[in-house]
PDB file of N, CA and C in Angstrom:
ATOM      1  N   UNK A   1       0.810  -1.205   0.000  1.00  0.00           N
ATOM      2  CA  UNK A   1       0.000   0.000   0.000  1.00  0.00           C
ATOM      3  C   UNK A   1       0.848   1.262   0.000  1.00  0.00           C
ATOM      4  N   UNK A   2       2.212   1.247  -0.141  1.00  0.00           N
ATOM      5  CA  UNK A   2       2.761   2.282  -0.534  1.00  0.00           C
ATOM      6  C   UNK A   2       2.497   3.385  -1.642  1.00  0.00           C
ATOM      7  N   UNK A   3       2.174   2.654  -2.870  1.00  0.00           N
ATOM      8  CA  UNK A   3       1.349   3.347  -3.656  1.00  0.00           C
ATOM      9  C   UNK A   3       0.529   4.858  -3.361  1.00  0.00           C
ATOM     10  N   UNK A   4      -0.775   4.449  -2.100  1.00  0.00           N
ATOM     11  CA  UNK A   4      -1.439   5.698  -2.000  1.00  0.00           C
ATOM     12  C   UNK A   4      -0.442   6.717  -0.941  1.00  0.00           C
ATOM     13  N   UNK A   5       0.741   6.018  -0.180  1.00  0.00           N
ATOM     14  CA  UNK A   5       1.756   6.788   0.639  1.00  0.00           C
ATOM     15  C   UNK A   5       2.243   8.136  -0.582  1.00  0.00           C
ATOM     16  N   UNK A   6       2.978   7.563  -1.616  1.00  0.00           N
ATOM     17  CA  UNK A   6       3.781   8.382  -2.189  1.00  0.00           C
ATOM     18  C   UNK A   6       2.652   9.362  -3.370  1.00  0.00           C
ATOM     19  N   UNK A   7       1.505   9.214  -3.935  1.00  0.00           N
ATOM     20  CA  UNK A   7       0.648   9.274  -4.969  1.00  0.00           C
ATOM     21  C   UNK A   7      -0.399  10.196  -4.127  1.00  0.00           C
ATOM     22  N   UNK A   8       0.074  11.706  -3.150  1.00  0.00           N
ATOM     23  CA  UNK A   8      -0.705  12.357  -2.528  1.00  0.00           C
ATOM     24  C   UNK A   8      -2.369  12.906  -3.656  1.00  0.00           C
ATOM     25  N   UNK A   9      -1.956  13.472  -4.472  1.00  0.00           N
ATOM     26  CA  UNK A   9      -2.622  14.178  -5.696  1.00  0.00           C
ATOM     27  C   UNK A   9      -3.574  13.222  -5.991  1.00  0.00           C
ATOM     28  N   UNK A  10      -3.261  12.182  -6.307  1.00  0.00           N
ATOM     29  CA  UNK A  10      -4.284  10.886  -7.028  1.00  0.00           C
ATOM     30  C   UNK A  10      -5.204  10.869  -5.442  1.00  0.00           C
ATOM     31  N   UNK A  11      -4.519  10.630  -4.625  1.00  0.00           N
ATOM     32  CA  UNK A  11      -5.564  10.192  -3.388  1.00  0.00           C
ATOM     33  C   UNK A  11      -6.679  11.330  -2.819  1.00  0.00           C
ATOM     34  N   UNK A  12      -5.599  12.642  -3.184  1.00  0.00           N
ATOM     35  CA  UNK A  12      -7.084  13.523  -2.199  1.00  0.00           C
ATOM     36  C   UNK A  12      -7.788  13.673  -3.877  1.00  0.00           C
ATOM     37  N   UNK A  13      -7.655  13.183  -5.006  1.00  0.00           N
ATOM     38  CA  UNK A  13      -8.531  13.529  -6.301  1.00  0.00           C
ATOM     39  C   UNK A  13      -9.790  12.214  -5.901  1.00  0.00           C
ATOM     40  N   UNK A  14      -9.449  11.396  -5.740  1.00  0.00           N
ATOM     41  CA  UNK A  14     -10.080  10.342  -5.562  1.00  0.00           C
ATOM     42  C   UNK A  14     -10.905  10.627  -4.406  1.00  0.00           C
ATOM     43  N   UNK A  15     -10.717  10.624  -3.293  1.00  0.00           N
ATOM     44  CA  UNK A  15     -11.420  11.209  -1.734  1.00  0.00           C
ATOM     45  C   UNK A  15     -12.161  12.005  -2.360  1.00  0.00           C
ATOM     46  N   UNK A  16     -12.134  12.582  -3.194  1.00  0.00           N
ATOM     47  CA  UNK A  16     -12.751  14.354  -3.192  1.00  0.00           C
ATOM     48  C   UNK A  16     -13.919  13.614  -4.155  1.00  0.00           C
ATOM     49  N   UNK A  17     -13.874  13.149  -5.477  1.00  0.00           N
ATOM     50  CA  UNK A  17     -13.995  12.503  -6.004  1.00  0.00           C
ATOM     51  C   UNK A  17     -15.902  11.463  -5.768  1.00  0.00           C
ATOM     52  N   UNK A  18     -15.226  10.600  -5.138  1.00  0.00           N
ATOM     53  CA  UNK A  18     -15.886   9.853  -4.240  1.00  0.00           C
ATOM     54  C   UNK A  18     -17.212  10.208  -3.045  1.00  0.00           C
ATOM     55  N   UNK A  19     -16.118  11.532  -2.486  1.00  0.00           N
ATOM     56  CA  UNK A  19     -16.819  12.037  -1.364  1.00  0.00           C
ATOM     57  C   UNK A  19     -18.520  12.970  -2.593  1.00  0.00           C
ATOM     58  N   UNK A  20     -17.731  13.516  -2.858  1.00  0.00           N
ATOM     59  CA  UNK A  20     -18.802  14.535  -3.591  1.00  0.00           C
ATOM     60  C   UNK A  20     -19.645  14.025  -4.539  1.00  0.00           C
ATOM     61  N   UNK A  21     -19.773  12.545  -4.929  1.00  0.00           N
ATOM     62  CA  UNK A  21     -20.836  12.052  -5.830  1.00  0.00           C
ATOM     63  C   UNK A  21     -21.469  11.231  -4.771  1.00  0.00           C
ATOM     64  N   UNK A  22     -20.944  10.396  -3.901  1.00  0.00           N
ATOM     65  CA  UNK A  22     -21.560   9.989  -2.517  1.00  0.00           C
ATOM     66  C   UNK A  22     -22.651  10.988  -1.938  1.00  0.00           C
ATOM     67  N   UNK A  23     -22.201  11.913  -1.635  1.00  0.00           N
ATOM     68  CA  UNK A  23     -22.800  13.013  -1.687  1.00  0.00           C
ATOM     69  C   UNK A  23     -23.965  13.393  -1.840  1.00  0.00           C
ATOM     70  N   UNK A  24     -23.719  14.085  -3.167  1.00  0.00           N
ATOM     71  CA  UNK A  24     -24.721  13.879  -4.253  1.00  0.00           C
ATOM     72  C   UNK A  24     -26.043  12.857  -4.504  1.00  0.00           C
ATOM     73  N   UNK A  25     -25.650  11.566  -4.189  1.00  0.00           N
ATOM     74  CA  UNK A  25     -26.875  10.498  -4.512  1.00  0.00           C
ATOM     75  C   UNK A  25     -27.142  10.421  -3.665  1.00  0.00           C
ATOM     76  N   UNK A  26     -26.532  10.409  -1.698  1.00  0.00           N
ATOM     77  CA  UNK A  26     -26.978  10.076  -1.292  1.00  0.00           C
ATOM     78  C   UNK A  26     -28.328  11.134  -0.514  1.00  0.00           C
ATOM     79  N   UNK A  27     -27.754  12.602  -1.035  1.00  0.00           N
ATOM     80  CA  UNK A  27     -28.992  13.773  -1.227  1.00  0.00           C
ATOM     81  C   UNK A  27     -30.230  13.376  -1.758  1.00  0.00           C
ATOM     82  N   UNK A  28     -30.027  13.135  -3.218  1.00  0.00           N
ATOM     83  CA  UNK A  28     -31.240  13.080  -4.250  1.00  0.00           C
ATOM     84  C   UNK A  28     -31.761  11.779  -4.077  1.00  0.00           C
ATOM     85  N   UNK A  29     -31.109  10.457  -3.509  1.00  0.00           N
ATOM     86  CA  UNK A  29     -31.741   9.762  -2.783  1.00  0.00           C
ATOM     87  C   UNK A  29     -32.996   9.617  -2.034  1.00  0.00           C
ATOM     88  N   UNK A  30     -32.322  11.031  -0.869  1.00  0.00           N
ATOM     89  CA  UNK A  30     -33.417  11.375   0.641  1.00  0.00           C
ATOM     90  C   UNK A  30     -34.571  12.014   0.046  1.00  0.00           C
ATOM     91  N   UNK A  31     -34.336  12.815  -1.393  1.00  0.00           N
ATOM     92  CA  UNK A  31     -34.919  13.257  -1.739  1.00  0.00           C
ATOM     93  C   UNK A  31     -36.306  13.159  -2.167  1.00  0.00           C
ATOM     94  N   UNK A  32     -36.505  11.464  -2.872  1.00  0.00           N
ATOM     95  CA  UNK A  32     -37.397  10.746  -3.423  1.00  0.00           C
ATOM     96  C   UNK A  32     -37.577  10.101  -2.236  1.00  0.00           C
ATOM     97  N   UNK A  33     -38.562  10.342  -0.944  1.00  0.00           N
ATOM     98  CA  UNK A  33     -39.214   9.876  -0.263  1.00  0.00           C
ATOM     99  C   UNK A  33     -40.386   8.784  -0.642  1.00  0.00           C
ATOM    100  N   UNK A  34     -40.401   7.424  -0.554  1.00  0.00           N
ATOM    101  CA  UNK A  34     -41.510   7.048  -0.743  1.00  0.00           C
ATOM    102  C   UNK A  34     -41.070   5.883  -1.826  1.00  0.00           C
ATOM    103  N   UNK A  35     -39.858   6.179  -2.693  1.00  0.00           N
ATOM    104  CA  UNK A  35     -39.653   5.392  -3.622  1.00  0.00           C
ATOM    105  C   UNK A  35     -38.383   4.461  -3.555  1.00  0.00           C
ATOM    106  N   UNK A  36     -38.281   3.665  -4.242  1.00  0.00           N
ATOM    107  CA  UNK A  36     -37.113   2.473  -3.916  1.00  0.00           C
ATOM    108  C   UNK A  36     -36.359   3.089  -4.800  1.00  0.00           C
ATOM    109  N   UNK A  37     -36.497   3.716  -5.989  1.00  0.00           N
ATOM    110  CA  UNK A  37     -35.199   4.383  -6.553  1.00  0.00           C
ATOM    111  C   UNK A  37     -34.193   5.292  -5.696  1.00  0.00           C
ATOM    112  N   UNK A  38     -35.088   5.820  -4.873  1.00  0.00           N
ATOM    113  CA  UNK A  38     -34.474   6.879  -3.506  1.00  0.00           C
ATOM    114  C   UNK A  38     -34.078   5.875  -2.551  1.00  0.00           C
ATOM    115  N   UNK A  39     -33.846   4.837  -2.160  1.00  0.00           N
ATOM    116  CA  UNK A  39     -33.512   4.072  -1.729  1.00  0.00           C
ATOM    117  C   UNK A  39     -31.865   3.202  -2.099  1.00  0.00           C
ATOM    118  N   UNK A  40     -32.208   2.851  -3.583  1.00  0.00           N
ATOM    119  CA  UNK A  40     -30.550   2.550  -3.988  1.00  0.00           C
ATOM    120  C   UNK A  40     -29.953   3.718  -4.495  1.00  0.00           C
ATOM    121  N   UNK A  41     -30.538   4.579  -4.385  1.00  0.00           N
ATOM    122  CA  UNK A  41     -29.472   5.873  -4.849  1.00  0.00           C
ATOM    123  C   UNK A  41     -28.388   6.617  -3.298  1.00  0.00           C
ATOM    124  N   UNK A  42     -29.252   6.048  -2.196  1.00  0.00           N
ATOM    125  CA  UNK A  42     -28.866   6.340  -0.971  1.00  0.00           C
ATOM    126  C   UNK A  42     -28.007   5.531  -0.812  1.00  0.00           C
ATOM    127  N   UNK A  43     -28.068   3.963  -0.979  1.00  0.00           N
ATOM    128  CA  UNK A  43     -27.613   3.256  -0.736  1.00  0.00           C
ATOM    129  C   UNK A  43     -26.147   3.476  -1.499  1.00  0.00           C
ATOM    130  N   UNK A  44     -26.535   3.426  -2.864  1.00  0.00           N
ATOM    131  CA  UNK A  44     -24.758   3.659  -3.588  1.00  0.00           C
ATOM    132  C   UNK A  44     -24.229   4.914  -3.631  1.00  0.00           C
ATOM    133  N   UNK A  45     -24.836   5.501  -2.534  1.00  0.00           N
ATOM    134  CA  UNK A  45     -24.102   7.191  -2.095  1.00  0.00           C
ATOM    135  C   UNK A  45     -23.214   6.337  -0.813  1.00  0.00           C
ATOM    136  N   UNK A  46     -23.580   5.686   0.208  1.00  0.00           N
ATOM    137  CA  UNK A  46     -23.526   5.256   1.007  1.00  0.00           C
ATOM    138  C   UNK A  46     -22.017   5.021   0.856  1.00  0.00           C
ATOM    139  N   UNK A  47     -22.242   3.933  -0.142  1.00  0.00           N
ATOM    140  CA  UNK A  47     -20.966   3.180  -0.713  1.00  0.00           C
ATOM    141  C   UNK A  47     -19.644   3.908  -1.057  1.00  0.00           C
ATOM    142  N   UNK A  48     -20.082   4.816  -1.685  1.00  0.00           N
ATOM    143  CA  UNK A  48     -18.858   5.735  -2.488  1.00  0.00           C
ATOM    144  C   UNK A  48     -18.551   6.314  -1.311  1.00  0.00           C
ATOM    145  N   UNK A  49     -18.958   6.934  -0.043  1.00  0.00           N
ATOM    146  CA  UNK A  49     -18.683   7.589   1.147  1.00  0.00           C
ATOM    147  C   UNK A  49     -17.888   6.942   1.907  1.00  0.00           C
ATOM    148  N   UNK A  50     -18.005   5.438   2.324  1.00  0.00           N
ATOM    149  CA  UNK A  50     -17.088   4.236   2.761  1.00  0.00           C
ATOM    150  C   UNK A  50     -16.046   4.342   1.718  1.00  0.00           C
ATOM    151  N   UNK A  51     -16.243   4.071   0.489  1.00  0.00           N
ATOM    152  CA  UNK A  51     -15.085   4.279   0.081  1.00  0.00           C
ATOM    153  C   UNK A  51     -14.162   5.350  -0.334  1.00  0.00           C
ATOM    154  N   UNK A  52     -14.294   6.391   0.485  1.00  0.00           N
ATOM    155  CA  UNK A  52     -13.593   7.446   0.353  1.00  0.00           C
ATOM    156  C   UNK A  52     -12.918   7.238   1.638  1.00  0.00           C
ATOM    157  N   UNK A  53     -13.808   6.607   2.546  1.00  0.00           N
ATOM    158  CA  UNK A  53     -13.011   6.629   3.497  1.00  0.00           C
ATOM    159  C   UNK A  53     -11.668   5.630   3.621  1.00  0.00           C
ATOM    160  N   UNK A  54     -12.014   4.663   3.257  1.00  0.00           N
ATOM    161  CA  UNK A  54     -11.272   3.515   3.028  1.00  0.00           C
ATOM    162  C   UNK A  54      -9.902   4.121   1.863  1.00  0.00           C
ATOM    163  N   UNK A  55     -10.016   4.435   1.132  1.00  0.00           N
ATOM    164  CA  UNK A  55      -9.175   5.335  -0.035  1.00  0.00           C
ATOM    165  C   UNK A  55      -8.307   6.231   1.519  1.00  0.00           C
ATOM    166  N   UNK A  56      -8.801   6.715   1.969  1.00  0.00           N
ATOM    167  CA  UNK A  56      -8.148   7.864   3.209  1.00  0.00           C
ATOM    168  C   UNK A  56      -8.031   7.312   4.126  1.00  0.00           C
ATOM    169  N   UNK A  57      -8.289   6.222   4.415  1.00  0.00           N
ATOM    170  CA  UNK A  57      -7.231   5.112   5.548  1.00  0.00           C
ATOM    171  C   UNK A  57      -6.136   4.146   5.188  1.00  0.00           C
ATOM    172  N   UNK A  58      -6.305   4.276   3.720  1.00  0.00           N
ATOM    173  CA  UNK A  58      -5.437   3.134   3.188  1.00  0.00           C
ATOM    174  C   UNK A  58      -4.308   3.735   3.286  1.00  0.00           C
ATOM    175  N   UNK A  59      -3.697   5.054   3.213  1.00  0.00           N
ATOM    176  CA  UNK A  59      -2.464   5.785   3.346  1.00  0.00           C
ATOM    177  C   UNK A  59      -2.114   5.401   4.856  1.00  0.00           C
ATOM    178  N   UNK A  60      -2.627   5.489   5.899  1.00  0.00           N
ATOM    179  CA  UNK A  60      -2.022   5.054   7.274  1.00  0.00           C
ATOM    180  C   UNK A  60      -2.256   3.541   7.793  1.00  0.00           C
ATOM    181  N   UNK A  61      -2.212   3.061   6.931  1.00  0.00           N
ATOM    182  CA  UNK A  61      -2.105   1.191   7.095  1.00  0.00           C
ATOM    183  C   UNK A  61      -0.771   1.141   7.495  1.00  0.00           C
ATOM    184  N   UNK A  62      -0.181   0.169   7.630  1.00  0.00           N
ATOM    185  CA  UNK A  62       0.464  -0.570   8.481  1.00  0.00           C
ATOM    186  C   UNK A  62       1.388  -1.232   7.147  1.00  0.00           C
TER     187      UNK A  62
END
C-alpha cells in the first residue's frame, strides 16, 4: 500500500472525487421519499462515502 503513501494528488482527487458524488446520490436519494429508486441511490451514495473513506485510511495502514 505504498502506492497511495507516495501518490498524494491521485488520493485527495479520488477522496474528493468519491466524497462529492456519494454526496450527491446520497442527497437526491433522501430526496425521493416514498420510492425504492431513492432508496438505492442512498444506498450507492452510502458506498462511495465508505469508500472514500477507506481510499483515506489506506495511506495510514500498516
Amino acid at each position: 500500500m505504498n502506492f497511495w503513501k507516495n501518490h498524494t494528488t491521485l488520493r485527495f482527487t479520488l477522496i474528493l472525487l468519491f466524497f462529492v458524488v456519494g454526496m450527491v446520490l446520497t442527497i437526491a436519494g433522501w430526496r425521493m421519499t416514498g420510492k425504492l429508486e431513492g432508496l438505492g441511490l442512498m444506498l450507492v451514495g452510502i458506498v462511495l462515502l465508505l469508500t472514500a473513506l477507506f481510499v483515506y485510511n489506506a495511506a495510514y495502514k500498516n
